[in-house]
N, C-alpha and C. Protein backbone atom coordinates (compact mmCIF):
# COMPACT_ATOMS: atom_id res chain seq x y z
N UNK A 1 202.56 -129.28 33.68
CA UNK A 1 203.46 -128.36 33.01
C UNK A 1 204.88 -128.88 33.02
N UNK A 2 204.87 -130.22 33.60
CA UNK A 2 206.43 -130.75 33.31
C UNK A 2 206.72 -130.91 32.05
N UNK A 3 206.43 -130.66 31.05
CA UNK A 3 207.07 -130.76 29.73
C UNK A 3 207.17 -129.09 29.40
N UNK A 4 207.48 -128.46 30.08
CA UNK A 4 207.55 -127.08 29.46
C UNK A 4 209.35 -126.81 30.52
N UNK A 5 210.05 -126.10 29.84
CA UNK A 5 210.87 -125.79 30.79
C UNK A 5 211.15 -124.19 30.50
N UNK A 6 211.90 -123.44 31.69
CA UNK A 6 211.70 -121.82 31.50
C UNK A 6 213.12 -121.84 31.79
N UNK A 7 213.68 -121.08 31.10
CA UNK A 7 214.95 -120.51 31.06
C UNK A 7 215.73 -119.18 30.43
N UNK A 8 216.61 -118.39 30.91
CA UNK A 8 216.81 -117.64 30.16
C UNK A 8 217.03 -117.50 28.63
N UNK A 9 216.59 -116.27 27.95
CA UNK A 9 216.73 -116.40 26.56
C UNK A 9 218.38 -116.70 26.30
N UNK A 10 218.96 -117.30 25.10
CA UNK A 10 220.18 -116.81 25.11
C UNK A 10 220.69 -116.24 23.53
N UNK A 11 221.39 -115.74 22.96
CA UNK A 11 221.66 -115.23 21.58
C UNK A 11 221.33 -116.26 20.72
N UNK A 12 221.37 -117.99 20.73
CA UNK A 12 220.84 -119.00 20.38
C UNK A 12 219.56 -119.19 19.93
N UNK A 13 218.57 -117.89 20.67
CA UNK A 13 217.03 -118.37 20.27
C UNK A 13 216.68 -116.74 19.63
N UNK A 14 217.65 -116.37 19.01
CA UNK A 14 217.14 -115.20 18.17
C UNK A 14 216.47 -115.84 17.30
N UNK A 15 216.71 -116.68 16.06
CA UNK A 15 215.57 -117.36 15.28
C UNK A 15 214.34 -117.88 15.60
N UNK A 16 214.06 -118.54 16.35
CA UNK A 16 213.44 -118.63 17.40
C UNK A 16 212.73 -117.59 17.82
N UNK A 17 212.70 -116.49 18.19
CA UNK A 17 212.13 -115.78 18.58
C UNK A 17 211.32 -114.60 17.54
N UNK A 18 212.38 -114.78 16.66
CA UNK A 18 212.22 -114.14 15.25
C UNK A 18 211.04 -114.63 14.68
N UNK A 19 210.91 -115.77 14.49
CA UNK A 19 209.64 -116.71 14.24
C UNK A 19 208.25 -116.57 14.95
N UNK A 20 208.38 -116.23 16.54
CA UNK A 20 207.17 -116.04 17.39
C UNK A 20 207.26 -115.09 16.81
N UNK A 21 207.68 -113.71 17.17
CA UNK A 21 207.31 -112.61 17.13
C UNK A 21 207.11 -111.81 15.25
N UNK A 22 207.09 -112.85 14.51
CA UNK A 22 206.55 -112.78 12.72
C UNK A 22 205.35 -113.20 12.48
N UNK A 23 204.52 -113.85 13.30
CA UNK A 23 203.29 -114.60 13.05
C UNK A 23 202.00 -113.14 13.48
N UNK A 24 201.29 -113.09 12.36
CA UNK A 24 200.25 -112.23 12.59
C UNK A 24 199.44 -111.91 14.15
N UNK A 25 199.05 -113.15 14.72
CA UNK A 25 198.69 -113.05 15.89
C UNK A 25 199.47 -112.70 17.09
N UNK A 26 200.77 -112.94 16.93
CA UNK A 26 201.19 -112.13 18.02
C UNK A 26 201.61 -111.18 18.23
N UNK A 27 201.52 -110.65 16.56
CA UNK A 27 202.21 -109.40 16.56
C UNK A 27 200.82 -108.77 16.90
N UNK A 28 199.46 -108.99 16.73
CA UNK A 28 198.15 -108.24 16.86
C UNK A 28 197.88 -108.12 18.25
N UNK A 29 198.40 -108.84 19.12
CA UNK A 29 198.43 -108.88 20.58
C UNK A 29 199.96 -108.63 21.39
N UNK A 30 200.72 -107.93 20.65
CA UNK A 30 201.72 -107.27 21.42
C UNK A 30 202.15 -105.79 20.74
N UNK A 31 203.25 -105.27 20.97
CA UNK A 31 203.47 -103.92 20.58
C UNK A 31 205.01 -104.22 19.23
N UNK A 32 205.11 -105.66 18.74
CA UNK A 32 205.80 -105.76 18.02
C UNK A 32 205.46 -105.25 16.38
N UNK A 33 206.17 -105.08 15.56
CA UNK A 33 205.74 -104.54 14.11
C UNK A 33 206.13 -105.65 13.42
N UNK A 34 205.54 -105.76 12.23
CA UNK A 34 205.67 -106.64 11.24
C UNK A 34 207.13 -107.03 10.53
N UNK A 35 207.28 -108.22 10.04
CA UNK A 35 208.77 -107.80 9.66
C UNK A 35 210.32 -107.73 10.90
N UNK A 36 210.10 -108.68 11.90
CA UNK A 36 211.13 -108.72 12.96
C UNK A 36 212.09 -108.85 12.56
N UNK A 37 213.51 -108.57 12.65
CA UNK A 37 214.82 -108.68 12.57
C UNK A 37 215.74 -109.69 12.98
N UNK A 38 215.84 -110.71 12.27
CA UNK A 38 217.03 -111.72 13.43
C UNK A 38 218.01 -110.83 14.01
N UNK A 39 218.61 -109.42 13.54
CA UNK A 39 220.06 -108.95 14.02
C UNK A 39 218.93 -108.27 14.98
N UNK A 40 217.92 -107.65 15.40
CA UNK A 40 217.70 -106.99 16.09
C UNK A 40 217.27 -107.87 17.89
N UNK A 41 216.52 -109.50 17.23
CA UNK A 41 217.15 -110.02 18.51
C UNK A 41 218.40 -110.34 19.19
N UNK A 42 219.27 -110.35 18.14
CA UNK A 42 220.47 -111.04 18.35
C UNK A 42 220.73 -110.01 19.63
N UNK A 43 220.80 -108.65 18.87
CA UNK A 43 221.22 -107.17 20.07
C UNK A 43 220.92 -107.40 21.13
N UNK A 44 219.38 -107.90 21.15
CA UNK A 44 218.69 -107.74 22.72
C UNK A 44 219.24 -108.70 23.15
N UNK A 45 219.17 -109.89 22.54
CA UNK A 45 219.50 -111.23 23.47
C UNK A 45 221.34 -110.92 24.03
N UNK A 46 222.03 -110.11 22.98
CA UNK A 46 223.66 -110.12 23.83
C UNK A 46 223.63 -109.08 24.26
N UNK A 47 222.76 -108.14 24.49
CA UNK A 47 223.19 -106.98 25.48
C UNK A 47 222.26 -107.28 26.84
N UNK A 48 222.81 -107.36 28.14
CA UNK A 48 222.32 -107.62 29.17
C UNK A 48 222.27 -105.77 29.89
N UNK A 49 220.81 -105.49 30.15
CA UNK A 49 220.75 -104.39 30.83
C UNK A 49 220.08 -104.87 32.24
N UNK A 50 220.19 -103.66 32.88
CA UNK A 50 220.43 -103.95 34.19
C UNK A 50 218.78 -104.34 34.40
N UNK A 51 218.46 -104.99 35.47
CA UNK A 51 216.88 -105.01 35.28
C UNK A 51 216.11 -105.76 34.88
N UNK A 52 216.94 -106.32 33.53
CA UNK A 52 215.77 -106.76 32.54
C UNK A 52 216.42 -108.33 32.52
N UNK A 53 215.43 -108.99 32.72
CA UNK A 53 215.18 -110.58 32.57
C UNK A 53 214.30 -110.61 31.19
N UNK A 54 215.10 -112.05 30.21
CA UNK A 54 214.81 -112.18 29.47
C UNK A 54 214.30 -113.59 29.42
N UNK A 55 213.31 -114.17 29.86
CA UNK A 55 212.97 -115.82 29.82
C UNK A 55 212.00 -116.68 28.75
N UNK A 56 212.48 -117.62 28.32
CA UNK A 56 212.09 -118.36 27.22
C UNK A 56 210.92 -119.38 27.91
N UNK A 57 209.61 -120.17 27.27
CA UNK A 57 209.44 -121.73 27.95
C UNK A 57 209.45 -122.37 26.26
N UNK A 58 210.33 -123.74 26.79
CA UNK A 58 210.69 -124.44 25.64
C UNK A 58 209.20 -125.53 26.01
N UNK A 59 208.70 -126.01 24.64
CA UNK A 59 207.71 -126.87 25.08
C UNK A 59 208.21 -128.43 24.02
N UNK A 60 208.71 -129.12 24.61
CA UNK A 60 208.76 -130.53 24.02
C UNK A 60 210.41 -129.76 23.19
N UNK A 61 211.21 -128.62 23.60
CA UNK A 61 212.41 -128.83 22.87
C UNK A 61 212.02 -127.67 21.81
N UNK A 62 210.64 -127.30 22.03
CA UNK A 62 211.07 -125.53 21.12
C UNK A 62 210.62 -124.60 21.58
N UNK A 63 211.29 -123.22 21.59
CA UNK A 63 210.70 -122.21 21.65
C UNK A 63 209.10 -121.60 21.58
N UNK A 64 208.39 -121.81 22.58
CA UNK A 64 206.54 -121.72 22.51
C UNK A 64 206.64 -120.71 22.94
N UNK A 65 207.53 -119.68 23.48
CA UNK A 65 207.11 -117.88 24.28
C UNK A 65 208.43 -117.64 25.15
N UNK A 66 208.04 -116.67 25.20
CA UNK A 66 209.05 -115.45 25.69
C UNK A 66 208.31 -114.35 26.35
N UNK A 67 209.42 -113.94 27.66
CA UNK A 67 208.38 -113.09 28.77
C UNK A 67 209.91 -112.42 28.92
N UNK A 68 209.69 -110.70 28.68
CA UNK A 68 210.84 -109.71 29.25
C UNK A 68 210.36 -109.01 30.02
N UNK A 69 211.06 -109.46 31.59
CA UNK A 69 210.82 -108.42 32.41
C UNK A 69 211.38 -107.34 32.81
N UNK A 70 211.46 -106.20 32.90
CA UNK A 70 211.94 -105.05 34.08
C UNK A 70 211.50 -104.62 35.03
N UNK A 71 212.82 -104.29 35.80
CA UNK A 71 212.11 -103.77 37.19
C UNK A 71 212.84 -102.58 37.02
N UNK A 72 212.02 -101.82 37.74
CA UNK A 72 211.82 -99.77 37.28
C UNK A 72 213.42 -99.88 37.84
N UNK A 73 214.15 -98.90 37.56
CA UNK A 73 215.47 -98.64 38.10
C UNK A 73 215.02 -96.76 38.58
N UNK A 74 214.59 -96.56 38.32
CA UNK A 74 214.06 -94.80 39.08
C UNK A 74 213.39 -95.12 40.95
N UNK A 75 214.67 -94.85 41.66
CA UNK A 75 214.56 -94.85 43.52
C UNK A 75 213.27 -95.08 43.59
N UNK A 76 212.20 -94.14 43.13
CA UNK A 76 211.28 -94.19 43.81
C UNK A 76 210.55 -95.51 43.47
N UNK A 77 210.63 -95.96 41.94
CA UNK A 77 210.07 -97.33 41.63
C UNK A 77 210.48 -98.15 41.86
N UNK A 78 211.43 -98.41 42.18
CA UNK A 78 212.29 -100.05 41.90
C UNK A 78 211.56 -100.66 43.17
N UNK A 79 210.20 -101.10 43.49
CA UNK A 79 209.34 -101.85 44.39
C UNK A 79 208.72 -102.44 43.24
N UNK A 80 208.65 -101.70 41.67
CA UNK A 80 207.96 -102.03 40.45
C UNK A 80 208.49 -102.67 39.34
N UNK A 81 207.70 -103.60 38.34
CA UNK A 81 208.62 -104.22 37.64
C UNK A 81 206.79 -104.08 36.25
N UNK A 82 207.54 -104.11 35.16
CA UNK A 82 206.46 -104.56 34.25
C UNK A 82 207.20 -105.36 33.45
N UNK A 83 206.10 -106.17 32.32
CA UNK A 83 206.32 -106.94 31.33
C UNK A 83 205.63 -107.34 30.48
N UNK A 84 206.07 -107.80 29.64
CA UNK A 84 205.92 -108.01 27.85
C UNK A 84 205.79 -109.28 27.60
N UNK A 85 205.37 -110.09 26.86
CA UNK A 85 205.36 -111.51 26.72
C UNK A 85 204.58 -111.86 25.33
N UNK A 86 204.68 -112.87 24.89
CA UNK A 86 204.52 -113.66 23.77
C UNK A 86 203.90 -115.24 23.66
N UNK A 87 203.41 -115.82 22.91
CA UNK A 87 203.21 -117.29 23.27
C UNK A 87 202.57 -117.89 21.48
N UNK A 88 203.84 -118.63 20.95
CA UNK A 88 203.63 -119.05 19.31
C UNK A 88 202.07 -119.43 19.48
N UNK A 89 201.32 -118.58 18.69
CA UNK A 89 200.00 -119.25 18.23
C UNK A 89 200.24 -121.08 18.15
N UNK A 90 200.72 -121.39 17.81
CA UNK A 90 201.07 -123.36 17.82
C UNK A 90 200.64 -123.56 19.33
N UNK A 91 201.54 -123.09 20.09
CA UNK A 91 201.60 -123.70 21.57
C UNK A 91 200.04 -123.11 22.31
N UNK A 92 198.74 -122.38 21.95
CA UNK A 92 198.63 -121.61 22.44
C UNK A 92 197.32 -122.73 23.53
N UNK A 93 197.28 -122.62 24.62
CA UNK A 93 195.92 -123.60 25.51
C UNK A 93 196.63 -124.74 25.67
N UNK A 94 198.01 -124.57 26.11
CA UNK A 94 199.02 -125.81 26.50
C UNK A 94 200.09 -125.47 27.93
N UNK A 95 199.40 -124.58 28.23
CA UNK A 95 200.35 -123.61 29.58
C UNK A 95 201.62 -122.75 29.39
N UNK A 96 201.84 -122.52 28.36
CA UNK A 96 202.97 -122.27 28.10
C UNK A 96 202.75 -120.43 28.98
N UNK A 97 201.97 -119.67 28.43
CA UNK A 97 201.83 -118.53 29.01
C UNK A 97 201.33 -118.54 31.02
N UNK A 98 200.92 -119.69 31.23
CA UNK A 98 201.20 -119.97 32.74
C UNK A 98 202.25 -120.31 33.33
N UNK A 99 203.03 -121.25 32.72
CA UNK A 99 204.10 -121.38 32.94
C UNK A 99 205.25 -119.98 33.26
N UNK A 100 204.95 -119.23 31.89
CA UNK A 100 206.03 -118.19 32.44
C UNK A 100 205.76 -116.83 33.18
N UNK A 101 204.05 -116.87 33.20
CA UNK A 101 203.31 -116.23 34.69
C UNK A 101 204.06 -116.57 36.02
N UNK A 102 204.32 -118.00 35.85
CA UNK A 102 204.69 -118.50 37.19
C UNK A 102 205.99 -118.20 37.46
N UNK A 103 206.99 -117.90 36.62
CA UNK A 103 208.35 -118.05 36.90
C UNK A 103 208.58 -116.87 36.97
N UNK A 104 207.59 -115.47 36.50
CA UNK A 104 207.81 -114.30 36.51
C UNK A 104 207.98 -113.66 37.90
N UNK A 105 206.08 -113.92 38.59
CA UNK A 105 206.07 -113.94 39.23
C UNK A 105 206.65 -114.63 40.40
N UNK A 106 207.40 -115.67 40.75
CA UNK A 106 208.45 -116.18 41.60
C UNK A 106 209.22 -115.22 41.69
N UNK A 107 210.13 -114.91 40.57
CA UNK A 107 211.49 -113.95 40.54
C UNK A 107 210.82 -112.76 41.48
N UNK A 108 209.44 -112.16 41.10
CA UNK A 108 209.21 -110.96 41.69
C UNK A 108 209.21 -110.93 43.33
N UNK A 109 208.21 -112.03 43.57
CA UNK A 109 207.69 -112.25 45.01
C UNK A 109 208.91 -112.73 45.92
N UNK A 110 209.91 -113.60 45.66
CA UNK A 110 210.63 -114.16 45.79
C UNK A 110 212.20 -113.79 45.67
N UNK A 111 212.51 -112.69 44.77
CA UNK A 111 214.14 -112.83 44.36
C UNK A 111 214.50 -111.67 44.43
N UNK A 112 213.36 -110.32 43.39
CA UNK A 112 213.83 -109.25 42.87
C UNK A 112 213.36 -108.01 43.85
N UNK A 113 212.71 -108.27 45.08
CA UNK A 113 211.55 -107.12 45.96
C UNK A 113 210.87 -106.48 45.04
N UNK A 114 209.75 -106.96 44.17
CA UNK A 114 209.30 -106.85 43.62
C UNK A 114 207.70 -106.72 44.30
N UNK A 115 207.33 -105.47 44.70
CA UNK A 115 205.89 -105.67 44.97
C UNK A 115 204.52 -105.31 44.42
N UNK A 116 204.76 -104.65 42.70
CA UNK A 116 204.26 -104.34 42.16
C UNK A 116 204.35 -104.51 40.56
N UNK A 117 203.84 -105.49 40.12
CA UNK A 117 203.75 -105.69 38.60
C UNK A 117 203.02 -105.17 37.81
N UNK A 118 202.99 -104.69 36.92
CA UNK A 118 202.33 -103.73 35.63
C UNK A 118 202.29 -104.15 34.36
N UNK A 119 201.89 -103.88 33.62
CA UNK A 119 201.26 -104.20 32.33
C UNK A 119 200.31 -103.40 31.83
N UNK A 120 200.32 -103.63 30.38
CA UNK A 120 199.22 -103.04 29.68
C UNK A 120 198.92 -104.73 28.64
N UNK A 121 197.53 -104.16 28.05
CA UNK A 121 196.74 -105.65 27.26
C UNK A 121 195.71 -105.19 26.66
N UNK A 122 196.28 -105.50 25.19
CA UNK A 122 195.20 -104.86 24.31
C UNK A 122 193.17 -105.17 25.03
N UNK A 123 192.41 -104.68 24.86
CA UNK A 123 190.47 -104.51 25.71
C UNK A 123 190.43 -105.99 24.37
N UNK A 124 190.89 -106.30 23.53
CA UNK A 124 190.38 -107.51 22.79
C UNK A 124 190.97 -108.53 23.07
N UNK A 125 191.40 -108.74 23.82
CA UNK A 125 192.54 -109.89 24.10
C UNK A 125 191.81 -110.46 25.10
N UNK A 126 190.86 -111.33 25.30
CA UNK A 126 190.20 -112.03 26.67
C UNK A 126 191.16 -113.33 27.44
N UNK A 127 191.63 -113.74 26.13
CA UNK A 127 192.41 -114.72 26.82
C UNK A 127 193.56 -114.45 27.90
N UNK A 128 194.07 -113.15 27.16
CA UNK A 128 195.64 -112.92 28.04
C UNK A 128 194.82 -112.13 29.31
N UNK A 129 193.70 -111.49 29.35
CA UNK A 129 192.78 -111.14 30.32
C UNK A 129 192.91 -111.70 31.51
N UNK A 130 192.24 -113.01 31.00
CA UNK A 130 192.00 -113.57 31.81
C UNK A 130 193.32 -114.94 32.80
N UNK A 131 194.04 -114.77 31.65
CA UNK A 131 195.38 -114.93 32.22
C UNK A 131 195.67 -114.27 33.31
N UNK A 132 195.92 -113.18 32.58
CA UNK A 132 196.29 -111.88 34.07
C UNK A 132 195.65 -112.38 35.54
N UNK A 133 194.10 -112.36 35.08
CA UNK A 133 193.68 -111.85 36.22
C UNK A 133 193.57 -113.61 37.39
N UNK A 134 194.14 -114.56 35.95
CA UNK A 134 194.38 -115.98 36.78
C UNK A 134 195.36 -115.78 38.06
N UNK A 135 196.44 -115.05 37.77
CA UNK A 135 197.78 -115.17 38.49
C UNK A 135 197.49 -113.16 39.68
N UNK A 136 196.12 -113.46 40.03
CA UNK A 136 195.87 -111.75 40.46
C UNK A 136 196.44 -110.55 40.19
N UNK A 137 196.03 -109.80 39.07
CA UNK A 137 196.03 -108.72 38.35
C UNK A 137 194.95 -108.57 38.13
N UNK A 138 194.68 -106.90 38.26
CA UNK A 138 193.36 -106.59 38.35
C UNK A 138 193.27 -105.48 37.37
N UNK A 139 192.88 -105.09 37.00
CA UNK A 139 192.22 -103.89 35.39
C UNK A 139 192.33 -102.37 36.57
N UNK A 140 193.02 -101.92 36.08
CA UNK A 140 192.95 -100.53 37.25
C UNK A 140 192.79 -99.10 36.46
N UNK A 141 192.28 -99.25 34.70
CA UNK A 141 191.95 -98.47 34.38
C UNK A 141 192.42 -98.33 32.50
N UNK A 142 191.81 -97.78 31.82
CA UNK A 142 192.07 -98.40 30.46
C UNK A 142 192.53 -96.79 29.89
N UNK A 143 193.43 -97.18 28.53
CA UNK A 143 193.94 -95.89 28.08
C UNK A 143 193.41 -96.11 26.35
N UNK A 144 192.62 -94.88 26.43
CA UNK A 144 191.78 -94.91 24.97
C UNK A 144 193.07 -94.65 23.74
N UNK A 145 192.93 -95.35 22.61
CA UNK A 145 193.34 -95.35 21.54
C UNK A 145 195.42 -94.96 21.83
N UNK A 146 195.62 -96.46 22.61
CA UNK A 146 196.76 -96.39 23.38
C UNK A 146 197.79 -97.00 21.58
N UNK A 147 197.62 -97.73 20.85
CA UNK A 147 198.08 -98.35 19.70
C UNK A 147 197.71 -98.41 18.76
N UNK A 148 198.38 -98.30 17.40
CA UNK A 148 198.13 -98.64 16.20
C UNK A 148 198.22 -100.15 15.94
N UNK A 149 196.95 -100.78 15.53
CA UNK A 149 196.73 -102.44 14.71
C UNK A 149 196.07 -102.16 13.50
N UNK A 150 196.86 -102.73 12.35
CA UNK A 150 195.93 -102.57 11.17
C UNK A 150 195.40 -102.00 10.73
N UNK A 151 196.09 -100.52 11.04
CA UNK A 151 195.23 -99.05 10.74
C UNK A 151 194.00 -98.24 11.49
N UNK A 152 193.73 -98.85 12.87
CA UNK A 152 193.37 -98.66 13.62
C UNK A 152 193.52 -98.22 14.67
N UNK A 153 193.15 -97.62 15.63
CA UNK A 153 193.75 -97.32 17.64
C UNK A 153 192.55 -98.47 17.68
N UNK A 154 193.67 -98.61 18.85
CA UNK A 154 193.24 -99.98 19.50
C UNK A 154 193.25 -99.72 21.24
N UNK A 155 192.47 -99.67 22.10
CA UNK A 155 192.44 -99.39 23.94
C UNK A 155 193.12 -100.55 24.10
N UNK A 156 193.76 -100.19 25.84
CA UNK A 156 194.71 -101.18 26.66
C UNK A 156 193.65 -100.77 27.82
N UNK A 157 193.86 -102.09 28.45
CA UNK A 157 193.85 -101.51 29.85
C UNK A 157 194.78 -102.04 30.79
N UNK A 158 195.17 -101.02 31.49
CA UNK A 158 196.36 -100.71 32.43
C UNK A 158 195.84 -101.92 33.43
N UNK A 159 197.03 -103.22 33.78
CA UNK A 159 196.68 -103.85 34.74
C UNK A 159 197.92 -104.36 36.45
N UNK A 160 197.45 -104.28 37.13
CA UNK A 160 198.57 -104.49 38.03
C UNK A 160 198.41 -105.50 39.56
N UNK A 161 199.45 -106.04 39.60
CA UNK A 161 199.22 -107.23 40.49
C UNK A 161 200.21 -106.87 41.94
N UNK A 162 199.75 -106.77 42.92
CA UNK A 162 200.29 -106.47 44.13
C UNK A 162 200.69 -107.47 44.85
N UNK A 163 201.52 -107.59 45.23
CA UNK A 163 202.34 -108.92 45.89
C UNK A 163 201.56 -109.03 47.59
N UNK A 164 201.21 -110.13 47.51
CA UNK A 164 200.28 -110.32 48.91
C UNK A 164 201.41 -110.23 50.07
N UNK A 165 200.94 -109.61 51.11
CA UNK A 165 201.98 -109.76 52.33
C UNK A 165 201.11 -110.98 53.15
């Protein structure tokens, strides 16, 4: 994975990101809509909220994915963090989505007291599945007709990874 590098997003990779998140497949495997906005990354990428990590992995010098994390800011959660992620159909069975498994999880285990990660993942998605459950996340229960795809509800199931003591 030395040719991949992870770094924060910066207002620079709104096009860039604009591009992942326009391609049919990732919009069918995330909660993005058709039709992305360059001004609407631009917003996210220059407004810094509290919480939220925004990290890129460049592969060979481009943009291959993007992973936004938060960690709960409500007292009783902030032990919790979930996240969102992406990976350009191009790059896809090249590590790029391990890669930023790995750097997620670091920040959590490591930086943010993070002892509880969360997610949801569309029940058709085997690959990011089994992603998950590469980096220990476990399926802790599924929510029927959680999204609209293509005129359809589509199930998630709720997954979460507990930081080993």
């Amino acid at each position: 994975m030395s040719h991949i590098v992870i770094r924060h997003a910066t207002a620079a990779d709104a096009a860039a990101l604009t591009h992942l998140y326009s391609q049919p497949e990732t919009q069918a495997n995330t909660l993005q809509l058709p039709y992305p906005s360059p001004a609407v990354w631009e917003e996210k990428l220059n407004t810094q909220r509290p919480g939220v990590q925004r990290l890129v992995a460049e592969y060979q010098g481009q943009i291959a994915g993007q992973l936004t994390l938060e960690v709960m800011s409500v007292a009783r959660r902030r032990h919790a963090a979930t996240f969102g992620m992406g990976v350009d159909p191009a790059f896809h069975r090249r590590g790029v989505g391990s890669a930023l498994m790995a750097a997620m999880i670091d920040q959590c285990d490591n930086w943010l007291q993070v002892s509880r990660i969360e997610l949801t993942v569309f029940v058709d998605n085997p690959a990011a599945i089994g992603l998950y459950q590469k980096y220990g996340f476990v399926i802790e229960g599924t929510a029927t007709r959680f999204a609209m795809r293509n005129g359809e509800m589509i199930d998630t199931h709720y997954m979460a990874r507990m930081r080993p003591f």
